[in-house]
C-alpha atoms as a PDB file:
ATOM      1  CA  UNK A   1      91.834 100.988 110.305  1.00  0.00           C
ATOM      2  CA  UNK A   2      91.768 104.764 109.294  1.00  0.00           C
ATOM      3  CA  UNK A   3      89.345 106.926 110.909  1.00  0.00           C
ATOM      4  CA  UNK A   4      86.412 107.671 108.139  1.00  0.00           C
ATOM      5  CA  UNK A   5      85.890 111.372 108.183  1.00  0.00           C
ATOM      6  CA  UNK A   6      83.133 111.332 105.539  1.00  0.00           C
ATOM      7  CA  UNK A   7      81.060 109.063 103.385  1.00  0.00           C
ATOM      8  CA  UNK A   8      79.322 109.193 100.618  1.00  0.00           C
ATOM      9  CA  UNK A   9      77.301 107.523  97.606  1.00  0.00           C
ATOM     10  CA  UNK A  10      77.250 108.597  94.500  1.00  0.00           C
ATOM     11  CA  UNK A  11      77.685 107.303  91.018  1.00  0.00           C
ATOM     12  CA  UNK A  12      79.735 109.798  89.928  1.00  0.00           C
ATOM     13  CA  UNK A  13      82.602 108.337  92.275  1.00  0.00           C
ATOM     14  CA  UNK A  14      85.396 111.472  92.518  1.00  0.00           C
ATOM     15  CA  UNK A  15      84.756 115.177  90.940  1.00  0.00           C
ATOM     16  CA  UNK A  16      85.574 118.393  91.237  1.00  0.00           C
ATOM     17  CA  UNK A  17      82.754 118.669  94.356  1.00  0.00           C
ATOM     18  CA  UNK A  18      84.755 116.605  96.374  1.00  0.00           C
ATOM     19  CA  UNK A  19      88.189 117.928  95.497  1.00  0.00           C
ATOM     20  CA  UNK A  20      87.511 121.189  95.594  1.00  0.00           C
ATOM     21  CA  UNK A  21      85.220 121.594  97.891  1.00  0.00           C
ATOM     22  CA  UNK A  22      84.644 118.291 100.506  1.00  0.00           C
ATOM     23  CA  UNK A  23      88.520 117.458 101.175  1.00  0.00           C
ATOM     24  CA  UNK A  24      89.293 121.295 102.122  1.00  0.00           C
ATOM     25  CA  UNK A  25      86.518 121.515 104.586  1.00  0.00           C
ATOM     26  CA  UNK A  26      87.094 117.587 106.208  1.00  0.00           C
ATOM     27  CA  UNK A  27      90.745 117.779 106.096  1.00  0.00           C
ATOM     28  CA  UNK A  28      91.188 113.652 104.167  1.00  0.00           C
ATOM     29  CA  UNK A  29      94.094 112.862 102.885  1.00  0.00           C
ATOM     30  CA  UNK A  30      92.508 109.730 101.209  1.00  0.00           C
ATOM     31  CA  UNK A  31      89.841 109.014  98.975  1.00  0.00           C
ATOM     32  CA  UNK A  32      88.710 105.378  98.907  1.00  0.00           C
ATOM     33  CA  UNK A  33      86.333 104.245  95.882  1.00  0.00           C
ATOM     34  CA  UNK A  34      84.553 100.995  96.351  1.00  0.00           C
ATOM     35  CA  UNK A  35      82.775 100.197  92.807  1.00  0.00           C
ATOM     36  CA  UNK A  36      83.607  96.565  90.910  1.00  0.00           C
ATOM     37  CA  UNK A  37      83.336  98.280  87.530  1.00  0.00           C
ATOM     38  CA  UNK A  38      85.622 100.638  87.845  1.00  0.00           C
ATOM     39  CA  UNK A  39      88.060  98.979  90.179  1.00  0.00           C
ATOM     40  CA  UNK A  40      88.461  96.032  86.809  1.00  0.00           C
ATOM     41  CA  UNK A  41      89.162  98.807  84.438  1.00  0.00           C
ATOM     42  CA  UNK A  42      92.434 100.703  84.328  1.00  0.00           C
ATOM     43  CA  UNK A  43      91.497 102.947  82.285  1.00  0.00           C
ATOM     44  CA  UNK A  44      88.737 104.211  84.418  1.00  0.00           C
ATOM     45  CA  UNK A  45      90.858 104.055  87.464  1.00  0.00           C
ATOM     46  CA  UNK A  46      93.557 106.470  85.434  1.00  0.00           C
ATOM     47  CA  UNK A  47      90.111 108.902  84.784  1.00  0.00           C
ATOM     48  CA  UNK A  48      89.945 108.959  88.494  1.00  0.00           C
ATOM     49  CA  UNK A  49      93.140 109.209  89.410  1.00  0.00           C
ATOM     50  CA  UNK A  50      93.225 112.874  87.188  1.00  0.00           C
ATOM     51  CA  UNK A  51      90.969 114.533  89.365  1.00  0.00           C
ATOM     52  CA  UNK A  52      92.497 113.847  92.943  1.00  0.00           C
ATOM     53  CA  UNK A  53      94.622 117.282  94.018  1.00  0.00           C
ATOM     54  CA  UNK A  54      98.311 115.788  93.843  1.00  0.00           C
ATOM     55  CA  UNK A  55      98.352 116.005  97.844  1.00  0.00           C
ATOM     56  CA  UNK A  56      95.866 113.278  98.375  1.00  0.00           C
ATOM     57  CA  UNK A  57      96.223 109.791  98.171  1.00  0.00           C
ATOM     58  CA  UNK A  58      93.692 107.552  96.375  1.00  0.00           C
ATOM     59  CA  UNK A  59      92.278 103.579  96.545  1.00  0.00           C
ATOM     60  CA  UNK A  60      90.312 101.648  94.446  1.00  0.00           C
ATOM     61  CA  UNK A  61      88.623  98.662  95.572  1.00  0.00           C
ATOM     62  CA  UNK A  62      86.366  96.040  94.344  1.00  0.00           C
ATOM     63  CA  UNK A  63      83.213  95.537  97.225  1.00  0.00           C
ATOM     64  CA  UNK A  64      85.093  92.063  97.998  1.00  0.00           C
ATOM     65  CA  UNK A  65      88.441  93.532  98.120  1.00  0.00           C
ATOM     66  CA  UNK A  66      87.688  96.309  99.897  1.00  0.00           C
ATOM     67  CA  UNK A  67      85.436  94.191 102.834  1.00  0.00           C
ATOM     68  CA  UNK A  68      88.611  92.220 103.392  1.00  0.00           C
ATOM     69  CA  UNK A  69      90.783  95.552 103.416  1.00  0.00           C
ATOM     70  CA  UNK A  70      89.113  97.509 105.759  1.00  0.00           C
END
Protein backbone atom coordinates (compact mmCIF):
# COMPACT_ATOMS: atom_id res chain seq x y z
CA UNK A 1 0.00 0.00 0.00
CA UNK A 2 1.46 3.54 -0.78
CA UNK A 3 1.78 5.90 1.96
CA UNK A 4 -1.21 8.66 1.49
CA UNK A 5 0.42 12.01 1.83
CA UNK A 6 -2.80 13.99 1.36
CA UNK A 7 -6.51 13.64 0.87
CA UNK A 8 -9.02 15.37 -0.31
CA UNK A 9 -12.80 15.78 -1.52
CA UNK A 10 -13.84 17.69 -3.98
CA UNK A 11 -15.99 17.51 -7.03
CA UNK A 12 -13.83 19.09 -9.14
CA UNK A 13 -11.47 15.89 -8.96
CA UNK A 14 -7.78 17.27 -10.44
CA UNK A 15 -7.04 21.18 -11.33
CA UNK A 16 -4.63 23.45 -11.59
CA UNK A 17 -4.81 23.91 -7.40
CA UNK A 18 -3.53 20.66 -6.97
CA UNK A 19 -0.94 20.59 -9.73
CA UNK A 20 0.38 23.61 -9.25
CA UNK A 21 0.21 24.21 -6.04
CA UNK A 22 -0.62 20.83 -3.60
CA UNK A 23 1.90 18.25 -5.37
CA UNK A 24 4.95 20.87 -5.08
CA UNK A 25 4.43 21.46 -1.45
CA UNK A 26 3.55 17.38 -0.48
CA UNK A 27 6.08 16.01 -2.75
CA UNK A 28 3.20 12.94 -4.56
CA UNK A 29 4.10 11.43 -7.32
CA UNK A 30 0.51 9.99 -7.71
CA UNK A 31 -2.81 11.24 -7.91
CA UNK A 32 -5.55 8.67 -7.28
CA UNK A 33 -9.30 9.68 -8.29
CA UNK A 34 -12.00 7.55 -6.85
CA UNK A 35 -15.42 8.75 -8.63
CA UNK A 36 -17.75 5.93 -10.64
CA UNK A 37 -18.73 8.56 -13.19
CA UNK A 38 -15.77 9.48 -14.31
CA UNK A 39 -13.81 6.29 -13.89
CA UNK A 40 -16.82 4.70 -16.83
CA UNK A 41 -16.06 7.50 -19.15
CA UNK A 42 -12.89 7.74 -21.20
CA UNK A 43 -13.36 10.68 -22.28
CA UNK A 44 -13.48 12.26 -18.92
CA UNK A 45 -10.59 10.25 -17.74
CA UNK A 46 -8.50 11.79 -20.99
CA UNK A 47 -9.87 15.52 -19.46
CA UNK A 48 -8.07 14.47 -16.38
CA UNK A 49 -5.31 13.02 -17.55
CA UNK A 50 -4.42 16.79 -19.39
CA UNK A 51 -3.97 18.47 -16.30
CA UNK A 52 -1.49 16.10 -14.34
CA UNK A 53 2.33 17.76 -14.76
CA UNK A 54 3.95 14.97 -17.10
CA UNK A 55 6.11 13.87 -13.91
CA UNK A 56 3.24 12.46 -12.00
CA UNK A 57 1.53 9.42 -12.37
CA UNK A 58 -2.29 9.18 -12.29
CA UNK A 59 -5.28 6.36 -11.31
CA UNK A 60 -8.71 6.24 -11.81
CA UNK A 61 -10.87 4.08 -9.90
CA UNK A 62 -14.42 3.21 -9.53
CA UNK A 63 -15.37 3.22 -5.34
CA UNK A 64 -15.55 -0.77 -5.83
CA UNK A 65 -12.44 -1.00 -7.74
CA UNK A 66 -10.57 1.11 -5.87
CA UNK A 67 -11.74 -0.65 -2.16
CA UNK A 68 -10.35 -3.85 -3.61
CA UNK A 69 -7.09 -1.97 -4.89
CA UNK A 70 -6.00 -0.34 -2.02
Amino acid sequence: MAKIALVRIDNRLIHGQVATGFLGKIGADNIVVIDDKTATNEFARDVLALAVPSSVSHEVYTSKDAAEVW
